[in-house]
Structure formats: structure tokens, C-alpha cells
N, C-alpha and C. Protein backbone atom coordinates (compact mmCIF):
# COMPACT_ATOMS: atom_id res chain seq x y z
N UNK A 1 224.61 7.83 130.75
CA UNK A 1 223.61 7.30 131.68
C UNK A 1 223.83 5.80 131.87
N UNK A 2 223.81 5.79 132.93
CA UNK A 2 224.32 3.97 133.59
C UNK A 2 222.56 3.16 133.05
N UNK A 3 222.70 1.59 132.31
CA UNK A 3 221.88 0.81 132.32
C UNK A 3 221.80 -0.36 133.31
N UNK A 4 220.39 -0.03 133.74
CA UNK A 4 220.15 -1.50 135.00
C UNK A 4 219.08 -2.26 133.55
N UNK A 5 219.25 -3.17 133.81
CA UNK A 5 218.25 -4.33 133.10
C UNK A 5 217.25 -5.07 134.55
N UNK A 6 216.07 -4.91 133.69
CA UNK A 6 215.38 -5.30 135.12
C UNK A 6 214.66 -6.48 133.57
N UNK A 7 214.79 -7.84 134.85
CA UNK A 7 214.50 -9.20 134.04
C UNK A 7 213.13 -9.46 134.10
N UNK A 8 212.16 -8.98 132.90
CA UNK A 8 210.65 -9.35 133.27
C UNK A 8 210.48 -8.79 131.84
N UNK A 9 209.31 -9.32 131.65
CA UNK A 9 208.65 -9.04 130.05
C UNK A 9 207.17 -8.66 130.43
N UNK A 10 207.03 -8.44 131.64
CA UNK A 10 205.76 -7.28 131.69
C UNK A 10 205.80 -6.02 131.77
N UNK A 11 204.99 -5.36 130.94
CA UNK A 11 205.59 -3.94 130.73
C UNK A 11 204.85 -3.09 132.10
N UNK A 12 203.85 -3.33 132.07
CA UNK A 12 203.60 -2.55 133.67
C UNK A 12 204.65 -2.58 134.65
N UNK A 13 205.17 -3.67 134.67
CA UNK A 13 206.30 -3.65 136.00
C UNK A 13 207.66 -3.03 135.35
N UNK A 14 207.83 -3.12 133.60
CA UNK A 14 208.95 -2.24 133.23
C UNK A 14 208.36 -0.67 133.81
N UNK A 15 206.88 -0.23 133.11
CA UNK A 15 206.97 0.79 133.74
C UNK A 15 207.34 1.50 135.29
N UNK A 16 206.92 0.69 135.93
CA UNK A 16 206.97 0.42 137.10
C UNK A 16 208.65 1.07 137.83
N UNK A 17 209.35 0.05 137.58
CA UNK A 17 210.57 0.22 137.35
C UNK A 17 211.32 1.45 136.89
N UNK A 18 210.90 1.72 135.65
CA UNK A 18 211.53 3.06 134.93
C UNK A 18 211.03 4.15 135.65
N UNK A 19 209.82 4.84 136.48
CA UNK A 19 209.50 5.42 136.62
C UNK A 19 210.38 5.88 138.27
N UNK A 20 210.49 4.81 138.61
CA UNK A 20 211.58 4.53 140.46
C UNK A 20 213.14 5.01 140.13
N UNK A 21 213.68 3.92 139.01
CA UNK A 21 214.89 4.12 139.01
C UNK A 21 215.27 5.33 138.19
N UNK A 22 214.42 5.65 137.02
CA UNK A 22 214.62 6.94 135.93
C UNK A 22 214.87 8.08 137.08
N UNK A 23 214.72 7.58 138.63
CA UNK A 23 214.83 9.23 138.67
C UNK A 23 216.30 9.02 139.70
N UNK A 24 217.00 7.94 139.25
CA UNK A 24 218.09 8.13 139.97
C UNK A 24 219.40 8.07 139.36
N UNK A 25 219.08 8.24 137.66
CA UNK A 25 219.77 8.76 136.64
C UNK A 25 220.17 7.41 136.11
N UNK A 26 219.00 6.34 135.98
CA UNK A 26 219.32 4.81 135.37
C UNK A 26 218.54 5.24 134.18
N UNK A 27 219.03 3.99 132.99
CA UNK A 27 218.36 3.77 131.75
C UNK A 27 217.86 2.52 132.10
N UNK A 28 216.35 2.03 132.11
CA UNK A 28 216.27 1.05 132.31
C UNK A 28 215.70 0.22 131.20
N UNK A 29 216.38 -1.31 131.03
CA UNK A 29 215.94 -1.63 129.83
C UNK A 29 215.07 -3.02 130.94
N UNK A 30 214.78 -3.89 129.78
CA UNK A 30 214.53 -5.22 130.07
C UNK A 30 214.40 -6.29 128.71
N UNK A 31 213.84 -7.55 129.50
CA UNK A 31 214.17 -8.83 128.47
C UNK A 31 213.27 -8.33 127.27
N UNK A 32 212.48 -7.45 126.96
CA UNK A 32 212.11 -7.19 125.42
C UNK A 32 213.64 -6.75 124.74
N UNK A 33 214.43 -6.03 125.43
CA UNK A 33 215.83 -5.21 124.70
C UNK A 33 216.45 -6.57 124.24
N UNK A 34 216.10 -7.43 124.86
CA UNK A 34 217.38 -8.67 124.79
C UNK A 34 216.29 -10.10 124.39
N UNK A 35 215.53 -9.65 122.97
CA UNK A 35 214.93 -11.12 122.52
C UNK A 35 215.83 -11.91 122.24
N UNK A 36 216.47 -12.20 122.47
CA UNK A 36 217.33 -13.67 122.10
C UNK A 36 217.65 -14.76 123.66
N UNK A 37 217.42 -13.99 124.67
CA UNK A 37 217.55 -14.81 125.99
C UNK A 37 216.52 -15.74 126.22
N UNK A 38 216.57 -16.43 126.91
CA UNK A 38 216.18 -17.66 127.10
C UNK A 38 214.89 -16.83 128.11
N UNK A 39 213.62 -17.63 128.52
CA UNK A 39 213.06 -17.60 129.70
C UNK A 39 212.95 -18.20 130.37
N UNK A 40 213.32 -17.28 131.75
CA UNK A 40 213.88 -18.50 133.14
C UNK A 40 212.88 -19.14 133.62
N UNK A 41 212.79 -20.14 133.88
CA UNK A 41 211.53 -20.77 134.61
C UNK A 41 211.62 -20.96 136.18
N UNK A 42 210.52 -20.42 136.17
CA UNK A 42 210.39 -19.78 138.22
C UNK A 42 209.87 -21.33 138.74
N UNK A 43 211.16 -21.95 139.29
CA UNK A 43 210.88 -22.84 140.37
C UNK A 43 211.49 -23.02 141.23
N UNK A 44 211.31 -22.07 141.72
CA UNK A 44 211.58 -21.75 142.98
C UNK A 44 210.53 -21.93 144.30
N UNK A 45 210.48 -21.77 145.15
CA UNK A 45 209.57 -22.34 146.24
C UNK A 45 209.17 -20.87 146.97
N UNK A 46 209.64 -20.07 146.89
CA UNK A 46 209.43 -18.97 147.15
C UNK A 46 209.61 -17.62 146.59
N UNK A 47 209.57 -16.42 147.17
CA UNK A 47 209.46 -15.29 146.04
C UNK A 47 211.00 -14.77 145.82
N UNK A 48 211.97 -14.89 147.16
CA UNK A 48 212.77 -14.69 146.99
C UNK A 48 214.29 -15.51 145.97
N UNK A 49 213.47 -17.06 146.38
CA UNK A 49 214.20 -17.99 145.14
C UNK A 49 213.94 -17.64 143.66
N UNK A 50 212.59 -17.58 143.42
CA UNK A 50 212.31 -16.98 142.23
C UNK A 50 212.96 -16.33 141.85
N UNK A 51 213.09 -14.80 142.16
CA UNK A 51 213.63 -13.63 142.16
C UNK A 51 214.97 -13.58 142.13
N UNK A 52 215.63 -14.39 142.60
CA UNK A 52 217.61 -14.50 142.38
C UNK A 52 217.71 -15.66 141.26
N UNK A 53 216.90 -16.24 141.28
CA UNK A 53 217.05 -17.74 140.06
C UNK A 53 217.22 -16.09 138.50
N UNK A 54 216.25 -15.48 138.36
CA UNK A 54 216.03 -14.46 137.53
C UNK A 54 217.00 -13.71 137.45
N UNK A 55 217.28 -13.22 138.27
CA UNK A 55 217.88 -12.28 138.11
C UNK A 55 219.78 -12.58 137.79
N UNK A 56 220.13 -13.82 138.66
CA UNK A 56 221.33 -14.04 138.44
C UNK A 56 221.41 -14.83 137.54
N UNK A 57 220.46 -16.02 136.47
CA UNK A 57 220.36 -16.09 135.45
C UNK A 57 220.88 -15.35 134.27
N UNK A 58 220.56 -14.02 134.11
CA UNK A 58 220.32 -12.96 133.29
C UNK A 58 221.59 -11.98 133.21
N UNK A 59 222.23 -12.38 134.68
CA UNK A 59 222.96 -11.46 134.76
C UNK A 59 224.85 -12.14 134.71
N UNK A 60 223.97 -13.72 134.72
CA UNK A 60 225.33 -14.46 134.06
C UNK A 60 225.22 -14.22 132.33
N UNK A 61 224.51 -14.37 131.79
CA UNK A 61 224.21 -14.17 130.22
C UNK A 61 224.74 -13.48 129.81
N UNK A 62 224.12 -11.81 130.24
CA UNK A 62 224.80 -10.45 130.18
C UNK A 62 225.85 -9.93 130.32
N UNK A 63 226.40 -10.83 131.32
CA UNK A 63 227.47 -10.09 132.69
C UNK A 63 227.55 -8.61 132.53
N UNK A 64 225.95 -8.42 133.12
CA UNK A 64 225.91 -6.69 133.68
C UNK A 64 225.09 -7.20 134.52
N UNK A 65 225.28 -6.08 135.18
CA UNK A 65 223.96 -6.18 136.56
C UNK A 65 222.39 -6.03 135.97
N UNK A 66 221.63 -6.90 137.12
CA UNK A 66 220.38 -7.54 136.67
C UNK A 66 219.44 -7.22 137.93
N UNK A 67 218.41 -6.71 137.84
CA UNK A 67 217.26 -6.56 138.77
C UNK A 67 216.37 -7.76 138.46
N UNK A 68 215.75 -7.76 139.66
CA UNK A 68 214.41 -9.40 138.64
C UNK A 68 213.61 -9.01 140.07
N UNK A 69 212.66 -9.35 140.13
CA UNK A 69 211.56 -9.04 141.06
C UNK A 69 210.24 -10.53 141.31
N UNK A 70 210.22 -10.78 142.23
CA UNK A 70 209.05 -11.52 141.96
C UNK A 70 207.99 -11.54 143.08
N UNK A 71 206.85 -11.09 142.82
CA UNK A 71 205.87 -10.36 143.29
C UNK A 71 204.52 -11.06 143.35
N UNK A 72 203.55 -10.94 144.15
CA UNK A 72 202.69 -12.04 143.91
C UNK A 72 201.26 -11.36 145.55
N UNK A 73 200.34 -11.94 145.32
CA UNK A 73 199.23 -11.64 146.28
C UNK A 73 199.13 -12.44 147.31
N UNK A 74 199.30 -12.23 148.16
CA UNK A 74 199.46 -12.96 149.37
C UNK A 74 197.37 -12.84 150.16
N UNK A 75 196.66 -13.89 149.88
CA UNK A 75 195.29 -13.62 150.60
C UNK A 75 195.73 -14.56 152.38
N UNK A 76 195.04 -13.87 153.08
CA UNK A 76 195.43 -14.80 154.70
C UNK A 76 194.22 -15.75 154.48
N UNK A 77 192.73 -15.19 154.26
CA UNK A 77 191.57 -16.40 153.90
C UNK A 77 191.91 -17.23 153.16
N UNK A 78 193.08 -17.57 152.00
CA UNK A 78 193.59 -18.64 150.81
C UNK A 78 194.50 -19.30 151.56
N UNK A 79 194.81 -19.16 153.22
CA UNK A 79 196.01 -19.70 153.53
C UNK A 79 197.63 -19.22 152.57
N UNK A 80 197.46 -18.05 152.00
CA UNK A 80 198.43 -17.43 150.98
C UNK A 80 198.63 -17.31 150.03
N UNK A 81 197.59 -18.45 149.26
CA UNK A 81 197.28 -17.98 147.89
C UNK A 81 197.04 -16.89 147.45
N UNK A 82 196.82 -16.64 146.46
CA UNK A 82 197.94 -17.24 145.04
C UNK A 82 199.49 -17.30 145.42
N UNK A 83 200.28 -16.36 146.19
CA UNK A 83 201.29 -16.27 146.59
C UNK A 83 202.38 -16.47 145.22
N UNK A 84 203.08 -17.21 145.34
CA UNK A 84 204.64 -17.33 144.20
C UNK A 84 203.59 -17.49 142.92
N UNK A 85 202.10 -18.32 142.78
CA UNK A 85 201.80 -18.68 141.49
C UNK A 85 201.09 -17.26 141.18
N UNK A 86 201.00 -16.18 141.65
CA UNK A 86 200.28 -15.00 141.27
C UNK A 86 199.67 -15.02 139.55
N UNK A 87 201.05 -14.80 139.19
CA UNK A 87 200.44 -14.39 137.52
C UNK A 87 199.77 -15.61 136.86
N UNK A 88 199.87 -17.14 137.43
CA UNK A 88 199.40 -18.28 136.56
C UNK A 88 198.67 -18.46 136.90
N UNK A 89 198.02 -18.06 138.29
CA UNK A 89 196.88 -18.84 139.06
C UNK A 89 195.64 -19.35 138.60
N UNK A 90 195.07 -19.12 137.39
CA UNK A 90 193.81 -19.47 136.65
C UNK A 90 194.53 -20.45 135.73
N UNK A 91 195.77 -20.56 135.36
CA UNK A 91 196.14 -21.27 134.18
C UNK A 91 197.75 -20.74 133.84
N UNK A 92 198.08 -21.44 132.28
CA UNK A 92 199.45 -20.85 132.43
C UNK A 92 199.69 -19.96 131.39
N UNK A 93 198.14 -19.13 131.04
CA UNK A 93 197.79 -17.76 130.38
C UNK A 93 198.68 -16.71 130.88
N UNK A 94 198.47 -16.71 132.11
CA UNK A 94 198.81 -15.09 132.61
C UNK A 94 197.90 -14.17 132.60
N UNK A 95 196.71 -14.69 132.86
CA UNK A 95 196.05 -13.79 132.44
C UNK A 95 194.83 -13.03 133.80
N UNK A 96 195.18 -11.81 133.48
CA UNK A 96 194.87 -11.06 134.53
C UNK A 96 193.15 -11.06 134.75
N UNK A 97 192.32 -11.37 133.96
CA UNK A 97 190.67 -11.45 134.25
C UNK A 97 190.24 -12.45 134.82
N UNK A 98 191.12 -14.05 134.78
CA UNK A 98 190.93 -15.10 134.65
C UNK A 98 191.29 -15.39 136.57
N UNK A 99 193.12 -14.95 136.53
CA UNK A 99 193.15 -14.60 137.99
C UNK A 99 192.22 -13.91 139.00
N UNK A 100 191.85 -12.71 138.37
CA UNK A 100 191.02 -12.36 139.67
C UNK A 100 189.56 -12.91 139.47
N UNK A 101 188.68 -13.84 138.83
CA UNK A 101 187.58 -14.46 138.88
C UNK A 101 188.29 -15.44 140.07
N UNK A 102 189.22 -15.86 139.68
CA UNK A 102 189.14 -17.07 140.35
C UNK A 102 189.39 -16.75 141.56
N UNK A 103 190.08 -15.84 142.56
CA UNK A 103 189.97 -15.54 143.63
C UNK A 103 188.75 -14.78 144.27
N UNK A 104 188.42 -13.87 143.08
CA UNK A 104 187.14 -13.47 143.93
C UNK A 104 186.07 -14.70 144.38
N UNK A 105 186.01 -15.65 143.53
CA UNK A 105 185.34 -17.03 143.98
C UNK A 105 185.27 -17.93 144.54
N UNK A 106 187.11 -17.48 145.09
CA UNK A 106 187.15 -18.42 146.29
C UNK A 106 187.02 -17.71 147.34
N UNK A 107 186.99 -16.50 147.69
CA UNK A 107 186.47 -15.44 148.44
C UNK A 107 184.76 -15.26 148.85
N UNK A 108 184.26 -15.75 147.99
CA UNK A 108 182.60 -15.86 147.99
C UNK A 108 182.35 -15.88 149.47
N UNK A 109 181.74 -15.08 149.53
CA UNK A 109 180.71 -15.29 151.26
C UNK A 109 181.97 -14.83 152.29
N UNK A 110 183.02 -15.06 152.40
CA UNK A 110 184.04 -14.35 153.13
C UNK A 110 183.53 -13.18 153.81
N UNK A 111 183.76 -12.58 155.19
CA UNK A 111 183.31 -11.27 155.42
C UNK A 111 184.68 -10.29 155.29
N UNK A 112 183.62 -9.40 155.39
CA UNK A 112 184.89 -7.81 155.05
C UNK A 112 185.74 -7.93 156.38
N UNK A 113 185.69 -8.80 157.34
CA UNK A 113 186.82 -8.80 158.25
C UNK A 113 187.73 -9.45 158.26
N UNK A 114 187.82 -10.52 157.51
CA UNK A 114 188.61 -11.91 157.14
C UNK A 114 189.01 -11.31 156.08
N UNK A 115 188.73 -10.25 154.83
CA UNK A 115 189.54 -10.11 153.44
C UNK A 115 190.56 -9.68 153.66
N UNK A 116 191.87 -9.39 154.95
CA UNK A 116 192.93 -8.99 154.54
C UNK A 116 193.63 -9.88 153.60
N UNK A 117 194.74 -8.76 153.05
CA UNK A 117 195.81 -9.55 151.77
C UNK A 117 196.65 -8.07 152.24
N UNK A 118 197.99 -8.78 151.16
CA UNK A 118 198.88 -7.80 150.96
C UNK A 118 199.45 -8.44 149.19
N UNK A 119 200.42 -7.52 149.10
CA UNK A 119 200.97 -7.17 147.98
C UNK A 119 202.49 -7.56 148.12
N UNK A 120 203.00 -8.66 148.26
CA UNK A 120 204.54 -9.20 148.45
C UNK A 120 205.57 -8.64 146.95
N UNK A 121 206.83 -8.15 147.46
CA UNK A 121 207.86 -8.17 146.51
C UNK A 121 209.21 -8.13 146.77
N UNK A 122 209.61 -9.40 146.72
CA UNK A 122 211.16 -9.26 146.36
C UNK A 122 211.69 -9.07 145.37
N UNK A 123 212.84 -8.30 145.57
CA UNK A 123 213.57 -7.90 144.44
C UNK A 123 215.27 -8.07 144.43
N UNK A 124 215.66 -8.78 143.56
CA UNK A 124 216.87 -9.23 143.88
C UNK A 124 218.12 -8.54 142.71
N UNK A 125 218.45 -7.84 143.11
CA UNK A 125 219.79 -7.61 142.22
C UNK A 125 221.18 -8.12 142.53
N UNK A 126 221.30 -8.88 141.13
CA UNK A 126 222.46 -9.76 141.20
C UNK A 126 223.80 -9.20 140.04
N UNK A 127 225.05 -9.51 140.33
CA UNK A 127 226.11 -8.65 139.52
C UNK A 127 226.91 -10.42 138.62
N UNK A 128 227.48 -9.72 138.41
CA UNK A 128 228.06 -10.89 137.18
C UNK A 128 228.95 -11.71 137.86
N UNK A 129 229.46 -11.30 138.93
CA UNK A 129 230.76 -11.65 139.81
C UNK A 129 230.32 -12.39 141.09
N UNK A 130 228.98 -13.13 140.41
CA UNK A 130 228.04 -13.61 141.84
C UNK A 130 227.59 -13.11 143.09
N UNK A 131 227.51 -12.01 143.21
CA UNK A 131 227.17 -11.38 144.66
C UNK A 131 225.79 -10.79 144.15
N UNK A 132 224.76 -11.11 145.30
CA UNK A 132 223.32 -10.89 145.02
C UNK A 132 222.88 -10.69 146.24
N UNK A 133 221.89 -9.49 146.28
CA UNK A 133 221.43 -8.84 147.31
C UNK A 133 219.80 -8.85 147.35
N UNK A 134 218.89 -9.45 148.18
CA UNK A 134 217.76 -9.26 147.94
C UNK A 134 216.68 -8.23 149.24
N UNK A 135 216.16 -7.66 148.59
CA UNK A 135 215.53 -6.84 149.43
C UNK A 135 213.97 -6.74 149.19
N UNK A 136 212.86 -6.07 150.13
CA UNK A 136 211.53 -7.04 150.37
C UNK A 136 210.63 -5.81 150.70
N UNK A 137 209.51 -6.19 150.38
CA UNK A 137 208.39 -4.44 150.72
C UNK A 137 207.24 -5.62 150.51
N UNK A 138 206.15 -4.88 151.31
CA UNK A 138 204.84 -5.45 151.25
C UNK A 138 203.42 -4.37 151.20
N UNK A 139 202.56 -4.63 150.64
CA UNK A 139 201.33 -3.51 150.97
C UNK A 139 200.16 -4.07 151.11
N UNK A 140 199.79 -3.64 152.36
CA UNK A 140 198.75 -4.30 152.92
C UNK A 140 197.22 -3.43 152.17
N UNK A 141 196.37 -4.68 152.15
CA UNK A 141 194.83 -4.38 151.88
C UNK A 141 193.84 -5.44 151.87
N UNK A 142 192.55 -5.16 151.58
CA UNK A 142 191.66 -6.09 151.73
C UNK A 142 191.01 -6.31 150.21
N UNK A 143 190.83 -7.37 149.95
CA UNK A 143 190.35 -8.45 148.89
C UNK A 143 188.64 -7.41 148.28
N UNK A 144 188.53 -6.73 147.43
CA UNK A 144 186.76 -5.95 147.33
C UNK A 144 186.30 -7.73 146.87
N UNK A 145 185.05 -7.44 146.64
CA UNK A 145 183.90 -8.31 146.20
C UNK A 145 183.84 -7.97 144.51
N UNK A 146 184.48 -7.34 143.58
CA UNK A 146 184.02 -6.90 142.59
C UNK A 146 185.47 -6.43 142.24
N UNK A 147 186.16 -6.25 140.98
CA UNK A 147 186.66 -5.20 140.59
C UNK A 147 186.16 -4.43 140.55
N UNK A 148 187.35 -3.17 140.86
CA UNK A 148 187.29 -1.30 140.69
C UNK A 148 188.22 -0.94 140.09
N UNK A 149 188.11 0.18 139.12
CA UNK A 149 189.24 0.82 138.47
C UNK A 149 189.92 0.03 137.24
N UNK A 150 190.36 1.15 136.42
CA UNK A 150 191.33 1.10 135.48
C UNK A 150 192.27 0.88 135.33
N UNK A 151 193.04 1.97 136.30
CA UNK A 151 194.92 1.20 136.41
C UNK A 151 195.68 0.37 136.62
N UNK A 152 196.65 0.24 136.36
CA UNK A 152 197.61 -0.65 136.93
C UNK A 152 197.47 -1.80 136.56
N UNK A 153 197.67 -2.77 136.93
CA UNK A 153 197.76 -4.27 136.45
C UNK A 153 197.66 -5.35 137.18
N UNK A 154 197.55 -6.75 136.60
CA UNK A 154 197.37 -7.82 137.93
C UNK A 154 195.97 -7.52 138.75
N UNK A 155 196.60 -7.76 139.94
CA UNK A 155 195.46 -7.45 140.60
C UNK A 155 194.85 -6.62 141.47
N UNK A 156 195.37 -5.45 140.79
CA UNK A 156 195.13 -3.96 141.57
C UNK A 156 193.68 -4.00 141.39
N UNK A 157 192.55 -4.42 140.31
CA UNK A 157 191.61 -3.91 141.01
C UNK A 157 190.68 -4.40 141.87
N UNK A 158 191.13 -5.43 142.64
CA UNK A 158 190.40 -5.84 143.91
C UNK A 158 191.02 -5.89 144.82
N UNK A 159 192.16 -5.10 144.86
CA UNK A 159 192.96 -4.91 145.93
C UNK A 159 193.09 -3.48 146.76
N UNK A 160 192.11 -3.33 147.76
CA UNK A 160 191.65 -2.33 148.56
C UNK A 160 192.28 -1.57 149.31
N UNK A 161 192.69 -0.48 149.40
CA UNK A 161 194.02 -0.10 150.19
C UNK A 161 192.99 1.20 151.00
N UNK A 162 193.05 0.60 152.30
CA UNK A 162 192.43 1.55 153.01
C UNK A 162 192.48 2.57 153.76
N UNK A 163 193.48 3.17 153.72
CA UNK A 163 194.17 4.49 153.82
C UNK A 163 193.80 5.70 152.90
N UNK A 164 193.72 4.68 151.36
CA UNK A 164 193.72 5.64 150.62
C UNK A 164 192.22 5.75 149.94
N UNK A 165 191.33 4.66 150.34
CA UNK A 165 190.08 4.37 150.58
C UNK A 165 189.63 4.45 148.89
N UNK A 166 190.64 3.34 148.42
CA UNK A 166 190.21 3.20 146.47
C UNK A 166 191.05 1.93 146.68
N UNK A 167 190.89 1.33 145.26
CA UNK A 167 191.28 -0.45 145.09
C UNK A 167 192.90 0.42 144.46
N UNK A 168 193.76 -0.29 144.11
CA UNK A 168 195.19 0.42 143.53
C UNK A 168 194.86 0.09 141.79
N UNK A 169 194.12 -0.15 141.68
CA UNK A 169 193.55 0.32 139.97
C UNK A 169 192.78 1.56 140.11
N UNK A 170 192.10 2.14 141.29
CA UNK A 170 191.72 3.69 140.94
C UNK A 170 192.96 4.63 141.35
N UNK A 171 194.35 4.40 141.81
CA UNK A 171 195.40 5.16 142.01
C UNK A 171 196.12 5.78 140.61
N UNK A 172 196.89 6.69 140.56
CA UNK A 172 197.41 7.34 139.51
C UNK A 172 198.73 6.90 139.48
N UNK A 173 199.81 6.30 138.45
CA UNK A 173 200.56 5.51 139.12
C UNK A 173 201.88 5.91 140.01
N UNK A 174 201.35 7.47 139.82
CA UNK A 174 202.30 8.76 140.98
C UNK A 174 202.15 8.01 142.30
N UNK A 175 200.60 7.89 142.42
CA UNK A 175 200.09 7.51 144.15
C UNK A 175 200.60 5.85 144.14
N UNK A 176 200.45 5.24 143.19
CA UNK A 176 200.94 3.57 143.19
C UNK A 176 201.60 3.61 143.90
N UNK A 177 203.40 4.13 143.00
CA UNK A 177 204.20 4.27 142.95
C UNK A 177 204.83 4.67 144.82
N UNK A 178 204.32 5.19 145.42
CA UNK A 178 204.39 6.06 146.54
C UNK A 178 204.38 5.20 147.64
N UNK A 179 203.32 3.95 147.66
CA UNK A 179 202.66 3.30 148.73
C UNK A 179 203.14 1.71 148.20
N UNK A 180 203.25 1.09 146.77
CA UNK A 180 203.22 -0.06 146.27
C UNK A 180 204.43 -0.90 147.36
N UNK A 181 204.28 -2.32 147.14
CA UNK A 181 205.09 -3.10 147.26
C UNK A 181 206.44 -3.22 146.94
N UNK A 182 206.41 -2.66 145.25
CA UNK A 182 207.61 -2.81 144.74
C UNK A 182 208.36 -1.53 144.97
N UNK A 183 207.67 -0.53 145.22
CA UNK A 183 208.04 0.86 145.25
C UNK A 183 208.55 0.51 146.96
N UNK A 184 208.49 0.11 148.01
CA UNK A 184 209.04 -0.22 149.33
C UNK A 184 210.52 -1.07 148.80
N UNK A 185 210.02 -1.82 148.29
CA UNK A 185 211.16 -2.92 147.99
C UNK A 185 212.34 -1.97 147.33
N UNK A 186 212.14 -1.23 146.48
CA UNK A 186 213.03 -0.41 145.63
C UNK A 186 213.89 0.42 146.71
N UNK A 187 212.75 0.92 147.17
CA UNK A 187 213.34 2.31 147.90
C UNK A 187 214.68 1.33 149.20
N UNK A 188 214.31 0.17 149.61
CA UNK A 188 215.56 -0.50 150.00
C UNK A 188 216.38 -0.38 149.57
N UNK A 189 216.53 -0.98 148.30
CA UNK A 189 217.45 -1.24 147.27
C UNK A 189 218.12 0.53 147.22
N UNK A 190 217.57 1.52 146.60
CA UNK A 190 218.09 2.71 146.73
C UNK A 190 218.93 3.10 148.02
N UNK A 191 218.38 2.31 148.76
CA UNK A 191 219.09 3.27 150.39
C UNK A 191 220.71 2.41 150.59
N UNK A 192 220.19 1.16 150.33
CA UNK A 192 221.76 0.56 149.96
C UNK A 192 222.66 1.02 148.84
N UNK A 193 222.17 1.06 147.33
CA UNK A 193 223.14 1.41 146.39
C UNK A 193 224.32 1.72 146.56
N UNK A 194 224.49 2.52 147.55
CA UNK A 194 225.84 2.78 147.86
C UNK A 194 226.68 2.35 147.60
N UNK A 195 226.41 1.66 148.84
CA UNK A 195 227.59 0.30 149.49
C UNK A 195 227.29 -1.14 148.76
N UNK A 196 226.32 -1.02 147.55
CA UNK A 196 226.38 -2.04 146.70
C UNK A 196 227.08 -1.88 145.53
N UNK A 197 226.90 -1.25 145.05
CA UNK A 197 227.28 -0.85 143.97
C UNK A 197 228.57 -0.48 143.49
């Protein structure tokens, strides 16, 4: 079985990952397999700089091929916030209760017609021999007033997806998986493999 290393130390998005690529006969590891690497620091200006800084980082270290992703909430009422700072946005915790207080609060009084957002992800896979390919998925929804739901992570649960008429913390991560950001972004990446690989 062929190994992709996908560069992130959150395990939701490892799951994430394993669950997309496991079914296209990958082993997928990540930077927990490899405690001794350094962590890259995202300064980059955007999601897609982020996302190749990571990934071709990791994949000079290794010299194996490297996935890295960088993903983030795009609100249109924040002018795009949180955007690239997604996971720090309350601080440089990471911490997922802290983030969504603080947007639901800057959201205050907002109407349900102004809460669109989406769900941004690039994902960049880079090879040892410098050639890096980045590819892009988005999922649109509206901002709730409250968390909903259990699942998932970040900021699935105030993130309203109205199609499926639940926040993506009440989704199963079958249905995530199906509609998500990263799951668009992937399925790029899959349709190329080909001729990348």
C-alpha cells in the first residue's frame, strides 16, 4: 500500500483525509508519524501560500510526497474573516470554543440575510523534485446565532448548510465528507492523480 503523508497535526482533518484517500488504496500518515519535524510556520498571505509553504516544506525533509491543506472560514459580514487566521482567531490556543465566541460576537445583531460564509480549502501536494500542484473546493453556508451539534470540528457548529438544513456538526462524517470543502478540494486532486503522479 502506497503512503501519502498529509502535513497537519489535527486529527479531525487526519481523519478527514484517511477516510477520502483510504479509499483509493493510500496509507495515510501525518506529522504525529514524524515527531521529530520541525513546525512550519504559516506566513503566508493566503491559503494557498500557506498550504505549499507546508506541504513542500515537509516534503523536502522527507523527500516523499506531501499533502498539506490550509483551510479556514471565510464570513462576507467580517469582510473575510477569520479567513487564513481560522484556527488562531481568538488567540494562539487553537482553540475551537474561543474561535467561535468570538465570531458569533462579531456577528451580533447581523440578519439571517447578511450571514452568508463558506468553508475555503486549498490543498497542495508537493513531490520532492519540486513540482507542486494546488487545487481548491469551497462550501457555502450561513453563520447560526448559537452552536448546533456534536461533530466534526472547528467550526462546523455554526456553520449552516442549507440544503441539508443542519449546521455540519449535526452531519455524520459520511454526509461531511460528501459536501465538505476539503472533500471538493480532494476529489480535484483525485481526478488529476493520474497525470500527477
Amino acid at each position: 500500500m502506497k503512503e501519502i503523508i498529509v502535513a497537519t497535526k489535527n486529527k479531525g482533518k487526519v481523519k478527514e483525509f484517511d477516510a477520502i484517500l483510504g479509499e483509493l488504496g493510500y496509507k495515510v500518515t501525518s506529522l504525529f508519524d514524524y515527531p521529530s519535524l520541525p513546525e512550519v510556520d504559516e506566513t503566508g498571505t493566503t491559503f494557498a501560500e500557506n498550504a505549499k509553504l507546508k506541504a513542500e516544506t515537509i516534503a523536502n525533509a522527507l523527500q516523499k510526497p506531501v499533502i498539506a491543506d490550509d483551510s479556514g472560514l471565510i464570513v462576507d459580514a467580517l469582510d473575510g474573516k477569520p479567513g487564513i487566521y481560522s484556527a488562531r482567531y481568538a488567540g494562539e490556543e487553537k482553540n475551537d470554543a474561543e474561535n467561535i465566541k468570538k465570531v458569533l460576537a462579531e456577528m451580533k445583531g447581523i440578519p439571517q440575510s447578511e450571514r452568508t460564509a463558506r468553508f475555503h480549502c486549498t490543498i497542495a501536494l508537493a513531490y520532492p523534485d519540486g513540482r507542486t500542484e494546488c487545487f481548491e473546493g469551497n462550501c457555502e453556508g450561513k453563520i447560526t446565532e448559537e452552536p448546533v451539534g456534536d461533530y466534526g470540528f472547528g467550526y462546523d457548529p455554526i456553520m449552516y448548510i442549507v440544503e441539508k438544513q443542519k449546521t455540519m456538526a449535526q452531519l455524520t462524517s459520511e454526509e461531511k465528507n460528501a459536501i465538505s470543502h476539503r472533500a471538493k478540494a480532494l476529489q480535484q486532486l483525485k481526478e488529476k492523480w493520474k497525470e500527477i503522479s
